[in-house]
PDB file of N, CA and C in Angstrom:
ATOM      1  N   UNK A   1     114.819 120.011  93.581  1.00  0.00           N
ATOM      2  CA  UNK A   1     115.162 118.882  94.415  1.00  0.00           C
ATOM      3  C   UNK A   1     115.607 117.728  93.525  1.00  0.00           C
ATOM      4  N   UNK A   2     116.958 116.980  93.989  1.00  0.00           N
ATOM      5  CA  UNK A   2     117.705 115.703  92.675  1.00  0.00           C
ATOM      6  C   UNK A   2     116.800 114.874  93.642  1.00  0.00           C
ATOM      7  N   UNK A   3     116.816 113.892  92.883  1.00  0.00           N
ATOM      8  CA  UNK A   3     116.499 112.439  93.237  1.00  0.00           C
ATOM      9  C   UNK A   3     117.295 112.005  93.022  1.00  0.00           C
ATOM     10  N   UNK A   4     118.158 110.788  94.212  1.00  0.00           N
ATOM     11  CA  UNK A   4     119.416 109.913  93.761  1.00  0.00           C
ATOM     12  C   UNK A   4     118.876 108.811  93.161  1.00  0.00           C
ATOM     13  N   UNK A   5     119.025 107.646  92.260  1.00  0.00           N
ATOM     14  CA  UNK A   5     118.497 106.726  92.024  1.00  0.00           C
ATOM     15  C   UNK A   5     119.747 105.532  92.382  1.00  0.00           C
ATOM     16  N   UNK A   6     118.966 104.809  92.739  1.00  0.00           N
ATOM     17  CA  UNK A   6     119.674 103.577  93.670  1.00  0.00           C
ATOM     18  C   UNK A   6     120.355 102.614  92.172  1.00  0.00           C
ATOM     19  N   UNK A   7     121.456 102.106  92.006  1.00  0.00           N
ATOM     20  CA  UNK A   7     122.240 100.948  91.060  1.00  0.00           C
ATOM     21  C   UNK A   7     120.867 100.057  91.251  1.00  0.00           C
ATOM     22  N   UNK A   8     120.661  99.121  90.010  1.00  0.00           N
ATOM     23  CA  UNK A   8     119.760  98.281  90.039  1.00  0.00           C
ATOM     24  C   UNK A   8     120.064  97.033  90.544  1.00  0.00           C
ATOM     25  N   UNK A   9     121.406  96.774  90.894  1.00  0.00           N
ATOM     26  CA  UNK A   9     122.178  95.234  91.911  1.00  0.00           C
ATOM     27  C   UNK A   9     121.462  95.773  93.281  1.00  0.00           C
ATOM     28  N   UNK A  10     121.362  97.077  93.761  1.00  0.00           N
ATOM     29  CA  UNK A  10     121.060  97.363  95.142  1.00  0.00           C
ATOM     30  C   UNK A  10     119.589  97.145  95.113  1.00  0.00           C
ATOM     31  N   UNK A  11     118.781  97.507  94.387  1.00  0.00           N
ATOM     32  CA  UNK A  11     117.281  97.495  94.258  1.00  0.00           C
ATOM     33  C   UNK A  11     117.087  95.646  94.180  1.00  0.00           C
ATOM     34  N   UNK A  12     117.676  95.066  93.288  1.00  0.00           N
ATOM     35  CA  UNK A  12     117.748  93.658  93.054  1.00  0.00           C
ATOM     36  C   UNK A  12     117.486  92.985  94.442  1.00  0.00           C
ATOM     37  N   UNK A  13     118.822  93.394  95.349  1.00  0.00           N
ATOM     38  CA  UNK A  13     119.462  92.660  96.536  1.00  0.00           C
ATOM     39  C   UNK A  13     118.486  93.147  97.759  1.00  0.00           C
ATOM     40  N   UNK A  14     117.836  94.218  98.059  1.00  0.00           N
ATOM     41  CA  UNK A  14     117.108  95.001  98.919  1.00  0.00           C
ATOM     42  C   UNK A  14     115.523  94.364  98.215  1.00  0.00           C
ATOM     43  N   UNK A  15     115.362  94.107  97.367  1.00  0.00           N
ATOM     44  CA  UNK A  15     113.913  93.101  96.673  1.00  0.00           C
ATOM     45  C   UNK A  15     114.057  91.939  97.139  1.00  0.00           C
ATOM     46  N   UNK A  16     115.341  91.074  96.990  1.00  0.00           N
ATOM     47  CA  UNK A  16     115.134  89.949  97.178  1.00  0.00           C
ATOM     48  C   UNK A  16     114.894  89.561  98.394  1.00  0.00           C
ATOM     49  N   UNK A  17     115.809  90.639  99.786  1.00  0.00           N
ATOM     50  CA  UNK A  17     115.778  90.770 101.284  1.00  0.00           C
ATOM     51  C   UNK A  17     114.522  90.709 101.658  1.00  0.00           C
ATOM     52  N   UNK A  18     113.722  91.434 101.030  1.00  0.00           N
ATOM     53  CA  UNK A  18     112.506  91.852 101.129  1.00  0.00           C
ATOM     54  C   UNK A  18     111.675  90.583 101.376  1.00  0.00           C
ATOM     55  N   UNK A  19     111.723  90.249 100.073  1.00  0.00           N
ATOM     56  CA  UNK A  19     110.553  88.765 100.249  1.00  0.00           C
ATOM     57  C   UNK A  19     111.095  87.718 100.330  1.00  0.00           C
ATOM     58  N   UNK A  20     112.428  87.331 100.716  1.00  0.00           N
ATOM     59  CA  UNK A  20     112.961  86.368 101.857  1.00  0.00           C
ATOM     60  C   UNK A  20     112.450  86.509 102.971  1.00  0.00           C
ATOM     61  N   UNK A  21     112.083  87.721 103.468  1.00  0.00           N
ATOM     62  CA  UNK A  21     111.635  87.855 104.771  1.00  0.00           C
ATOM     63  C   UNK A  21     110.162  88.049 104.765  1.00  0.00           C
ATOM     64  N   UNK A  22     109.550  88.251 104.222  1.00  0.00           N
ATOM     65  CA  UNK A  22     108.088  88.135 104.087  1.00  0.00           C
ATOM     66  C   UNK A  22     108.064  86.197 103.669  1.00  0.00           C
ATOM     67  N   UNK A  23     108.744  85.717 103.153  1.00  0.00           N
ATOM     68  CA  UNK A  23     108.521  84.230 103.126  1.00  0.00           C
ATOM     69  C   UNK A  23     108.885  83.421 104.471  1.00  0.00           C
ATOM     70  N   UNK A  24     109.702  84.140 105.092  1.00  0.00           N
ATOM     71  CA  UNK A  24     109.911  83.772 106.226  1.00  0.00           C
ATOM     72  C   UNK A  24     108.667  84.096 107.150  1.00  0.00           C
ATOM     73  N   UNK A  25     108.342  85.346 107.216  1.00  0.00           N
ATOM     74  CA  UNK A  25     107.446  85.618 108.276  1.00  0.00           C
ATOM     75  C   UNK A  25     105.827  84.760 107.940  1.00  0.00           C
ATOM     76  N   UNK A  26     105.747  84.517 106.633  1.00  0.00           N
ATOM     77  CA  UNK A  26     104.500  83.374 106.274  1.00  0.00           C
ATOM     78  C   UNK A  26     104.800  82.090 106.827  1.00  0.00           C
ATOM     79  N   UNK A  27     106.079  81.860 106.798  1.00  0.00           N
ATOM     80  CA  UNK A  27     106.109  80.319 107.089  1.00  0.00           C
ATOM     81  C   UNK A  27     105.854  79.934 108.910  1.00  0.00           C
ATOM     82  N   UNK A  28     106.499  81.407 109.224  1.00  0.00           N
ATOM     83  CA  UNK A  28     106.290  81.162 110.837  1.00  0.00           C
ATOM     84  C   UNK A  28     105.157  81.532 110.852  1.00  0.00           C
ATOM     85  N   UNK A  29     103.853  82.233 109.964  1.00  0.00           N
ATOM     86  CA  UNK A  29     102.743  82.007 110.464  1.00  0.00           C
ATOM     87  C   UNK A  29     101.871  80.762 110.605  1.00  0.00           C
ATOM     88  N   UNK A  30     102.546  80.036 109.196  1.00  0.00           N
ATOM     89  CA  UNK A  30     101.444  78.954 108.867  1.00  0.00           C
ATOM     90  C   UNK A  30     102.308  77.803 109.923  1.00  0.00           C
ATOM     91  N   UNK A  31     102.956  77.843 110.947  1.00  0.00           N
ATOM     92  CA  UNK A  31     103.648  77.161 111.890  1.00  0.00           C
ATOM     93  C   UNK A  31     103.005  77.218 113.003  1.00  0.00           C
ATOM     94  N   UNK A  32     103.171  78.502 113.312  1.00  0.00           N
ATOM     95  CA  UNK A  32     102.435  79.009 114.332  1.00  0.00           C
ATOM     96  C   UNK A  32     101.073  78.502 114.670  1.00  0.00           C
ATOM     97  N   UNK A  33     100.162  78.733 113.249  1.00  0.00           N
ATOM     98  CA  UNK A  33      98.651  78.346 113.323  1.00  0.00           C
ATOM     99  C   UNK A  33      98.558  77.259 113.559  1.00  0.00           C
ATOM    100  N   UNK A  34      99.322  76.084 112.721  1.00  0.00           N
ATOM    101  CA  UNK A  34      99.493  74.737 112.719  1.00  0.00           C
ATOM    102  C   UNK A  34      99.450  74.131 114.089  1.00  0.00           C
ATOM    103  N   UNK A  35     100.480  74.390 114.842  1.00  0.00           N
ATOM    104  CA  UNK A  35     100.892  74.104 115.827  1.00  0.00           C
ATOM    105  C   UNK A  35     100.122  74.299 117.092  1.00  0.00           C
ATOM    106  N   UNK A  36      98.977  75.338 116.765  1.00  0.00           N
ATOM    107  CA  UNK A  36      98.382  75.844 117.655  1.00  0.00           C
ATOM    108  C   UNK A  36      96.919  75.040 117.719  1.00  0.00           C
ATOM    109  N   UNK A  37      96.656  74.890 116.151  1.00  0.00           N
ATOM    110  CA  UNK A  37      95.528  74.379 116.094  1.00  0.00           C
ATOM    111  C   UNK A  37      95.338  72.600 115.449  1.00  0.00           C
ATOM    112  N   UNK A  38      96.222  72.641 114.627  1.00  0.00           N
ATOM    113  CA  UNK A  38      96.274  71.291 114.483  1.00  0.00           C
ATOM    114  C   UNK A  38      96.556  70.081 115.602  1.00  0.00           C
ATOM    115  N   UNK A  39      97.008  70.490 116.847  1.00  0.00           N
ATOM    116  CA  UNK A  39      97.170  69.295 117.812  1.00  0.00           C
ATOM    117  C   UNK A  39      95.917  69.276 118.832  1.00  0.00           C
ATOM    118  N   UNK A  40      95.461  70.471 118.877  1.00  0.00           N
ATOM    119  CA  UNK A  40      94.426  70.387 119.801  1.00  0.00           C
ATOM    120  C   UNK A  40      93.027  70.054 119.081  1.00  0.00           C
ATOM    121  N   UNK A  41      92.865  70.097 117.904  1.00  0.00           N
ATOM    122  CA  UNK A  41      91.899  69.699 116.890  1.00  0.00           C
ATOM    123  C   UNK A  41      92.009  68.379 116.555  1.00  0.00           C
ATOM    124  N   UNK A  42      92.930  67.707 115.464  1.00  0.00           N
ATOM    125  CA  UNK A  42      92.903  66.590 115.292  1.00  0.00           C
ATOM    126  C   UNK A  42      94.078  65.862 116.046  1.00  0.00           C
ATOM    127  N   UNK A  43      95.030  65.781 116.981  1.00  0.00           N
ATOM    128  CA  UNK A  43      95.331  65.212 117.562  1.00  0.00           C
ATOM    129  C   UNK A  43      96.735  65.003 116.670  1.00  0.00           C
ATOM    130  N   UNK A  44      96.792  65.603 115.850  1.00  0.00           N
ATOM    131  CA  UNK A  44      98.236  65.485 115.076  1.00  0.00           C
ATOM    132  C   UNK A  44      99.565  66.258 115.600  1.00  0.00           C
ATOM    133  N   UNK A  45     100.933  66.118 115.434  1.00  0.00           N
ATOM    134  CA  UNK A  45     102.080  66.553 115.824  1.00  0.00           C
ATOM    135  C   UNK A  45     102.144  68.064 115.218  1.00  0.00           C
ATOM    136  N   UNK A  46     102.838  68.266 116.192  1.00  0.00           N
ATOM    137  CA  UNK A  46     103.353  70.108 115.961  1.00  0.00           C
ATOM    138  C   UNK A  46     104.459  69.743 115.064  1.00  0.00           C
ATOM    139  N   UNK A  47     104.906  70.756 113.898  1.00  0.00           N
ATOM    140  CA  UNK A  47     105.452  70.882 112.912  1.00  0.00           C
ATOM    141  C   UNK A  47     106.655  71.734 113.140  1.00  0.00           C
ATOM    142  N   UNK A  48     107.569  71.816 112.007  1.00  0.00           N
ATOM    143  CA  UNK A  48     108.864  72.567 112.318  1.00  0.00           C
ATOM    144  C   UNK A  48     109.051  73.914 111.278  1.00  0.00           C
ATOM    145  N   UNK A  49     109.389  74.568 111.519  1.00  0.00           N
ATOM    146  CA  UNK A  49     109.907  75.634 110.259  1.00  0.00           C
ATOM    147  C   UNK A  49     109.841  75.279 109.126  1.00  0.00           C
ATOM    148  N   UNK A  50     110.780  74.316 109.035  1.00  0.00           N
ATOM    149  CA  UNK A  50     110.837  73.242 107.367  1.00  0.00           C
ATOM    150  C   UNK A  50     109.756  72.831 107.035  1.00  0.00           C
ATOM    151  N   UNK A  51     109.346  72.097 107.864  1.00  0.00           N
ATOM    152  CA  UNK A  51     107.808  71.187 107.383  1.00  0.00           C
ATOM    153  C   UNK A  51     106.947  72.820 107.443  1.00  0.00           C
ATOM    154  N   UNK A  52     106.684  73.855 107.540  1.00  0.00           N
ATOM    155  CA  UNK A  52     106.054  74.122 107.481  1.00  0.00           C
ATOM    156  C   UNK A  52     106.022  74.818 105.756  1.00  0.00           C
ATOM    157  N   UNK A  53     107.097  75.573 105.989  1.00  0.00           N
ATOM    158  CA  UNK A  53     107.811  76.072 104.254  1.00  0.00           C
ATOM    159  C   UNK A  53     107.658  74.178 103.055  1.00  0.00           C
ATOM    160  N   UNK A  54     107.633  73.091 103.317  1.00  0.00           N
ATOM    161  CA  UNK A  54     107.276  72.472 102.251  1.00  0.00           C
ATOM    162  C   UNK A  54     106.018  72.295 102.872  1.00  0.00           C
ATOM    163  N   UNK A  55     105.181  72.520 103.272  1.00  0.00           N
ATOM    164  CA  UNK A  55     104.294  72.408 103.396  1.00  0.00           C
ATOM    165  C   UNK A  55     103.509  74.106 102.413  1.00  0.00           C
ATOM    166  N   UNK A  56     103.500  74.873 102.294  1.00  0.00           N
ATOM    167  CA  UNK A  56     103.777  75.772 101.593  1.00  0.00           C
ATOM    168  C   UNK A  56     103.903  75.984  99.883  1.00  0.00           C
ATOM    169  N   UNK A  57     105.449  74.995  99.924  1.00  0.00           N
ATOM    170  CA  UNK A  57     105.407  74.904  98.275  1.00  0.00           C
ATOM    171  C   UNK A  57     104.397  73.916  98.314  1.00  0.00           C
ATOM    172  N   UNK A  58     104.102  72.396  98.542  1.00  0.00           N
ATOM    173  CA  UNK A  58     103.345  71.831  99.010  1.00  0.00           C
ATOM    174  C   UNK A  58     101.854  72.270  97.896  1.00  0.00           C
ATOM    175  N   UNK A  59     101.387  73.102  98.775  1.00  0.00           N
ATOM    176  CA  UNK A  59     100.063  73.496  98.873  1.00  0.00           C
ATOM    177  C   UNK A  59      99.943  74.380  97.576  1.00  0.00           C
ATOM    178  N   UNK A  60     100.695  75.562  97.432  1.00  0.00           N
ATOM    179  CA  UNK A  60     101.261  75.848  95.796  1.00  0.00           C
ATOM    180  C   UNK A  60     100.970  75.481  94.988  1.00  0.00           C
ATOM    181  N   UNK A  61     102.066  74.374  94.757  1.00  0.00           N
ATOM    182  CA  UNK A  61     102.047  73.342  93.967  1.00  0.00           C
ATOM    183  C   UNK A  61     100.567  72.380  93.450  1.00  0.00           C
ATOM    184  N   UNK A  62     100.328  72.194  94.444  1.00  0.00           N
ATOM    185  CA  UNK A  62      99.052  71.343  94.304  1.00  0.00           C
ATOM    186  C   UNK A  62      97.472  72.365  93.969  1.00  0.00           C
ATOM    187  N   UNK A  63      97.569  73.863  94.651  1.00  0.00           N
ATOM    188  CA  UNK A  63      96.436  74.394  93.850  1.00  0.00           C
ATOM    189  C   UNK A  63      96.440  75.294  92.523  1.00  0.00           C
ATOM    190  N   UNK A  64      97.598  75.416  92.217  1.00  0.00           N
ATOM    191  CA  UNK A  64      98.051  76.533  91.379  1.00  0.00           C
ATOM    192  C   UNK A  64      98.750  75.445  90.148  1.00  0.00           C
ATOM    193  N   UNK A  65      98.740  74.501  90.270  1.00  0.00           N
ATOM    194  CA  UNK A  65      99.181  73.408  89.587  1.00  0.00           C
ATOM    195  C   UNK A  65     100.743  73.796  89.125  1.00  0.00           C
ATOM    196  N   UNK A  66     101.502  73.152  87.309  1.00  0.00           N
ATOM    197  CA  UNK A  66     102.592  73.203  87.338  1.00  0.00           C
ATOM    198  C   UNK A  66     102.757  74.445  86.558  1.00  0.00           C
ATOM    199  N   UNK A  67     101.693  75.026  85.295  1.00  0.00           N
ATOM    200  CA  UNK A  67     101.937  76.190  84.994  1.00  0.00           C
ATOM    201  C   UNK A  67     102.447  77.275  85.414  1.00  0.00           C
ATOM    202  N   UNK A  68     102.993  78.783  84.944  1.00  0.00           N
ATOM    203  CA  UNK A  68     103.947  79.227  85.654  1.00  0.00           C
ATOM    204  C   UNK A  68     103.331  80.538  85.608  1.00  0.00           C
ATOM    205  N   UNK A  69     102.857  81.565  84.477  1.00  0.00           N
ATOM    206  CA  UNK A  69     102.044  81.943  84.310  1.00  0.00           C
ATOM    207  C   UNK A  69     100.352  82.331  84.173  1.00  0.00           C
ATOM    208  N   UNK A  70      99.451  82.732  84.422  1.00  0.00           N
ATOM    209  CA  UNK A  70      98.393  82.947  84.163  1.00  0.00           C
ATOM    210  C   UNK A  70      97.987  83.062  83.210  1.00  0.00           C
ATOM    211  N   UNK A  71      96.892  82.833  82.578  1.00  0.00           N
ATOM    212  CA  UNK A  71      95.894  83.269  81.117  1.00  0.00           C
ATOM    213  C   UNK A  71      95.395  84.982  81.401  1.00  0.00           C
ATOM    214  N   UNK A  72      95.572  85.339  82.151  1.00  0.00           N
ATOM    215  CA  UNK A  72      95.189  86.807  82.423  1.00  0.00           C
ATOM    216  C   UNK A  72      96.154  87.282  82.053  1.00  0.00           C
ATOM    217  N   UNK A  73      97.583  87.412  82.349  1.00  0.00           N
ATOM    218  CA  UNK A  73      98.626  87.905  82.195  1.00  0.00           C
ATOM    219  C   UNK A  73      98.629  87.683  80.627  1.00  0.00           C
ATOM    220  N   UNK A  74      98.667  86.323  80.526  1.00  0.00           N
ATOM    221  CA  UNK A  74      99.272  86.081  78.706  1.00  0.00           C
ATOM    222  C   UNK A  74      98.543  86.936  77.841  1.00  0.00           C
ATOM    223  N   UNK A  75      97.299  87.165  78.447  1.00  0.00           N
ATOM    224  CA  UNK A  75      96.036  87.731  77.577  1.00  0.00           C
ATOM    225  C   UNK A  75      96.195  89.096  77.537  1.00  0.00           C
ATOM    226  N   UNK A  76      97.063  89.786  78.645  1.00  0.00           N
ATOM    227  CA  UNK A  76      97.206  91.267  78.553  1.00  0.00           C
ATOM    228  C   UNK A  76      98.837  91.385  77.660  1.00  0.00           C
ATOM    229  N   UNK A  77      99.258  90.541  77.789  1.00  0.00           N
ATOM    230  CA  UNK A  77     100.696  90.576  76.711  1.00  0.00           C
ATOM    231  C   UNK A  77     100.293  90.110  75.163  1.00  0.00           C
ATOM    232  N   UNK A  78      98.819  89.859  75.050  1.00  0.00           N
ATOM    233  CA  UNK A  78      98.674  89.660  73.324  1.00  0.00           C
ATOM    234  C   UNK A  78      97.643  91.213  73.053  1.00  0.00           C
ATOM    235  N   UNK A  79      96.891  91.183  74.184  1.00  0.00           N
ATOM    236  CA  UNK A  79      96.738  92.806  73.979  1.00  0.00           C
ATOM    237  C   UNK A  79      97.360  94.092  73.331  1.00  0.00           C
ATOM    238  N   UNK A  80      98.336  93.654  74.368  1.00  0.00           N
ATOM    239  CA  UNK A  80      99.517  94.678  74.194  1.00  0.00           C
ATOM    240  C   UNK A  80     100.309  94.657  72.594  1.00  0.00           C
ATOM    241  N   UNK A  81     100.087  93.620  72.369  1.00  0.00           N
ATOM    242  CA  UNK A  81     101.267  93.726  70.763  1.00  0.00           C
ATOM    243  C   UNK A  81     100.494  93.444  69.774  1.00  0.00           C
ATOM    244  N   UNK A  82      98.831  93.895  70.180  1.00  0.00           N
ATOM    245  CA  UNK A  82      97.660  93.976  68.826  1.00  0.00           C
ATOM    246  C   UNK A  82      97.868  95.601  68.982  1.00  0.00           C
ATOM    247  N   UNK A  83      97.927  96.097  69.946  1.00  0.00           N
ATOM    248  CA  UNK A  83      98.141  97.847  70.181  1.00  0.00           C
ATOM    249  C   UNK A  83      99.103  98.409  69.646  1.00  0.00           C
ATOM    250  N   UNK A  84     100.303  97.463  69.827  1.00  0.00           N
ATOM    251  CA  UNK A  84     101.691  97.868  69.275  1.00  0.00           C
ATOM    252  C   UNK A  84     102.003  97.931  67.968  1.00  0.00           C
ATOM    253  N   UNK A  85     100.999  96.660  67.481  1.00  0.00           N
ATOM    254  CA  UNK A  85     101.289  96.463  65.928  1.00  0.00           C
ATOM    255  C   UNK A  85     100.291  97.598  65.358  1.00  0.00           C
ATOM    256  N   UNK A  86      98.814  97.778  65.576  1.00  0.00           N
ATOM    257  CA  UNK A  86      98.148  98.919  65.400  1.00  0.00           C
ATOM    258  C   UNK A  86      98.540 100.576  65.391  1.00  0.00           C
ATOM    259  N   UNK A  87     100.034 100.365  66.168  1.00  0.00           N
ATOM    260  CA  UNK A  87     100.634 102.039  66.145  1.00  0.00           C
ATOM    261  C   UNK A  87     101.267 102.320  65.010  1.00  0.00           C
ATOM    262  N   UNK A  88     101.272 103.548  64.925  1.00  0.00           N
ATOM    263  CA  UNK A  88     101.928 104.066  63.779  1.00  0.00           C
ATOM    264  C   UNK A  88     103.436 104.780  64.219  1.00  0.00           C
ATOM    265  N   UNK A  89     104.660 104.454  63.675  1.00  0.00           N
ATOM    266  CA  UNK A  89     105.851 104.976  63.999  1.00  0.00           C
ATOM    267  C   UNK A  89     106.017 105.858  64.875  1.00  0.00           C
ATOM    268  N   UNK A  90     105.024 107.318  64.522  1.00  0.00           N
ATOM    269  CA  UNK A  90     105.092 108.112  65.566  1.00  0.00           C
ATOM    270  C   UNK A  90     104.907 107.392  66.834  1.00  0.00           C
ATOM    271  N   UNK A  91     103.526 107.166  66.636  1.00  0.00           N
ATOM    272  CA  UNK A  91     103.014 106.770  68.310  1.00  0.00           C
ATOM    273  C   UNK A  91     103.788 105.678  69.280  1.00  0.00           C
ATOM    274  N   UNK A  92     104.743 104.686  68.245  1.00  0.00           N
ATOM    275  CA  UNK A  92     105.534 104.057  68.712  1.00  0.00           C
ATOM    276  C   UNK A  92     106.905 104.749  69.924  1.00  0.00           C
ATOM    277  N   UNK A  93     107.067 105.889  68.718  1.00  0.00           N
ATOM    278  CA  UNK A  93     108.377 106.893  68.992  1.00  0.00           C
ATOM    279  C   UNK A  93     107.799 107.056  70.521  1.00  0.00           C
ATOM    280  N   UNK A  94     106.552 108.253  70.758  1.00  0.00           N
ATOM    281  CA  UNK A  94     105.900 108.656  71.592  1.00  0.00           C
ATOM    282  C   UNK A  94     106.137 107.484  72.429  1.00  0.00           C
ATOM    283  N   UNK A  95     105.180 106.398  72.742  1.00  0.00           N
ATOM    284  CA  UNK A  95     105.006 105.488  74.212  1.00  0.00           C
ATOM    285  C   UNK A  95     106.716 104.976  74.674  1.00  0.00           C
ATOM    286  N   UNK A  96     107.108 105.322  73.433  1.00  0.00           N
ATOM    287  CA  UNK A  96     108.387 104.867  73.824  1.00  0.00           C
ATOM    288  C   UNK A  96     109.494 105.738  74.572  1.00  0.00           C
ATOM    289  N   UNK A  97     109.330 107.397  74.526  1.00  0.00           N
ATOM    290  CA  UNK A  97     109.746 108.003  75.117  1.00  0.00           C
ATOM    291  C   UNK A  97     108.954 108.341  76.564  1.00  0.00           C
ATOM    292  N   UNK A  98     107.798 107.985  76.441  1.00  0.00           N
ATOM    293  CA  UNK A  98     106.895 108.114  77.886  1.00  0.00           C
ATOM    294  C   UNK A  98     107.539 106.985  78.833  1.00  0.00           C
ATOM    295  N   UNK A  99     107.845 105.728  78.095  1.00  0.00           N
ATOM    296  CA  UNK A  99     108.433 104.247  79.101  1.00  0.00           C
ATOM    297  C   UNK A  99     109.600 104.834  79.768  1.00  0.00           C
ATOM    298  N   UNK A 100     110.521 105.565  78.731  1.00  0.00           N
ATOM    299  CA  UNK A 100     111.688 106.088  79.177  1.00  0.00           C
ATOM    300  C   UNK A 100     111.895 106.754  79.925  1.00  0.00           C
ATOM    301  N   UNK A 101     110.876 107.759  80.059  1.00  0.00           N
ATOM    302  CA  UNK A 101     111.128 109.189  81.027  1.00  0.00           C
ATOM    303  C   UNK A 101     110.441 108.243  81.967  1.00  0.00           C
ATOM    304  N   UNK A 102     109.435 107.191  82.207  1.00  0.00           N
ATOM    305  CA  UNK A 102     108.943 106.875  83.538  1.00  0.00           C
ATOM    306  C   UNK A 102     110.045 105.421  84.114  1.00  0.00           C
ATOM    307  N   UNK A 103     111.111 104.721  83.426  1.00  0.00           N
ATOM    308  CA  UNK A 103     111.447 103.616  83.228  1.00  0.00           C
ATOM    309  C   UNK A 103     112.930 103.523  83.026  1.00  0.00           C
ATOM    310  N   UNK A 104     113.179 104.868  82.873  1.00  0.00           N
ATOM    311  CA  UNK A 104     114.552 105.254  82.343  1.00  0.00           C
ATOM    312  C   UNK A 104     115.369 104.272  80.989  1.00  0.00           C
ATOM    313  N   UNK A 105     116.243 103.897  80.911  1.00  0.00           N
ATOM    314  CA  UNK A 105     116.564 103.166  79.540  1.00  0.00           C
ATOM    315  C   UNK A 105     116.291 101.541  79.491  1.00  0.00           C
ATOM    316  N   UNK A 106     115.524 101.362  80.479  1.00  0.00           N
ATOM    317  CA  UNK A 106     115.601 100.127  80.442  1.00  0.00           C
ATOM    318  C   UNK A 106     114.455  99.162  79.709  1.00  0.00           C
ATOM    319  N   UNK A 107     113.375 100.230  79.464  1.00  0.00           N
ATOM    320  CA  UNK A 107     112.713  99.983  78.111  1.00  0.00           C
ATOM    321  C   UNK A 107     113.171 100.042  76.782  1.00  0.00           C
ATOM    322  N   UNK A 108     113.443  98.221  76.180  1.00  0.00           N
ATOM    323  CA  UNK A 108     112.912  98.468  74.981  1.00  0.00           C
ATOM    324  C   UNK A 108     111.870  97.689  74.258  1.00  0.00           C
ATOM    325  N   UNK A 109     111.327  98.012  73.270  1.00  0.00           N
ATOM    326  CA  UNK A 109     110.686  97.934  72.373  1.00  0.00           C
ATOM    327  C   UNK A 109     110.497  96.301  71.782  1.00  0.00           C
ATOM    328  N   UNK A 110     109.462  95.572  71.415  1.00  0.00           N
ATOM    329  CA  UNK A 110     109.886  94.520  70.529  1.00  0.00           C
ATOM    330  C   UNK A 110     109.999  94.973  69.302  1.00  0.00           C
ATOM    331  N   UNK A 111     111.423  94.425  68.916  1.00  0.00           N
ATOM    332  CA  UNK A 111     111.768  94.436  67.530  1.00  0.00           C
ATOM    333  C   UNK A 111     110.847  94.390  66.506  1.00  0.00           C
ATOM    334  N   UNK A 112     111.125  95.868  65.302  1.00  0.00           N
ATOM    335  CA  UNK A 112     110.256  95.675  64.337  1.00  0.00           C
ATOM    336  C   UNK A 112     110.379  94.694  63.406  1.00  0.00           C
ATOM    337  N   UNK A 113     109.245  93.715  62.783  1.00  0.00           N
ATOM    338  CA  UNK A 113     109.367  92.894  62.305  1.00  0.00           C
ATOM    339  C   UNK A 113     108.519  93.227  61.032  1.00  0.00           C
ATOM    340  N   UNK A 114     109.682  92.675  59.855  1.00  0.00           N
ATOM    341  CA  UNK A 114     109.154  92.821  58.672  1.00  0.00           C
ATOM    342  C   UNK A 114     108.130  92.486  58.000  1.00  0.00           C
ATOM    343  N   UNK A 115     107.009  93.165  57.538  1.00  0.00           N
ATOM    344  CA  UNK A 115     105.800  92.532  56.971  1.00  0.00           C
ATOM    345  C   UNK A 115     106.169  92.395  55.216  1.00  0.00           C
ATOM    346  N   UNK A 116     105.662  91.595  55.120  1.00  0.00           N
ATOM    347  CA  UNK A 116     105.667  90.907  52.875  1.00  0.00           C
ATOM    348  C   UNK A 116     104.769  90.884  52.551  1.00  0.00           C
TER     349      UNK A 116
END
């Protein structure tokens, strides 16, 4: 059995569709709720699509602050290149043909860098 594999502009464009519309369908939730519960609770105005999406980045913004990344993430990318530097050529060769066969060519490698 082939597997066709999709151009990566189509995967790109069908990703981005994707969570355009999952951002959409959040914003009409947090509208929805708003609207439902914020006027009959505190006596405040029903909101619009817009106000609800900056209301959104909004909230983002303000708990997740301006950083862009995580310390979890950064911490598994210094992991990763104490492992990398710890390999030996072979084993380099090796993970590097495993990325490939699971990743196709679009793995590469950080550049080897000269030690003195």
């Amino acid at each position: 059995m082939m597997r066709r594999k999709l151009p990566r502009g189509v995967k790109f464009v069908m990703i981005a569709i994707l969570c355009l519309i999952v951002l959409c369908l959040v914003c009409l939730l947090v509208m929805n709720l708003w609207n439902w519960l914020m006027p009959a609770i505190f006596g405040l105005k029903a909101i619009t699509f817009w106000q609800a999406l900056g209301l959104l980045f909004l909230s983002r913004l303000l708990l997740t602050g301006f950083h862009g990344r995580s310390r979890r993430s950064m911490h598994w990318r210094h992991r990763m290149m104490e492992r990398w530097e710890r390999m030996t050529p072979e084993e380099r060769e090796k993970f590097r043909e495993g990325m490939r066969a699971r990743c196709g060519h679009v793995f590469d490698p950080p550049a080897e860098t000269p030690t003195a």
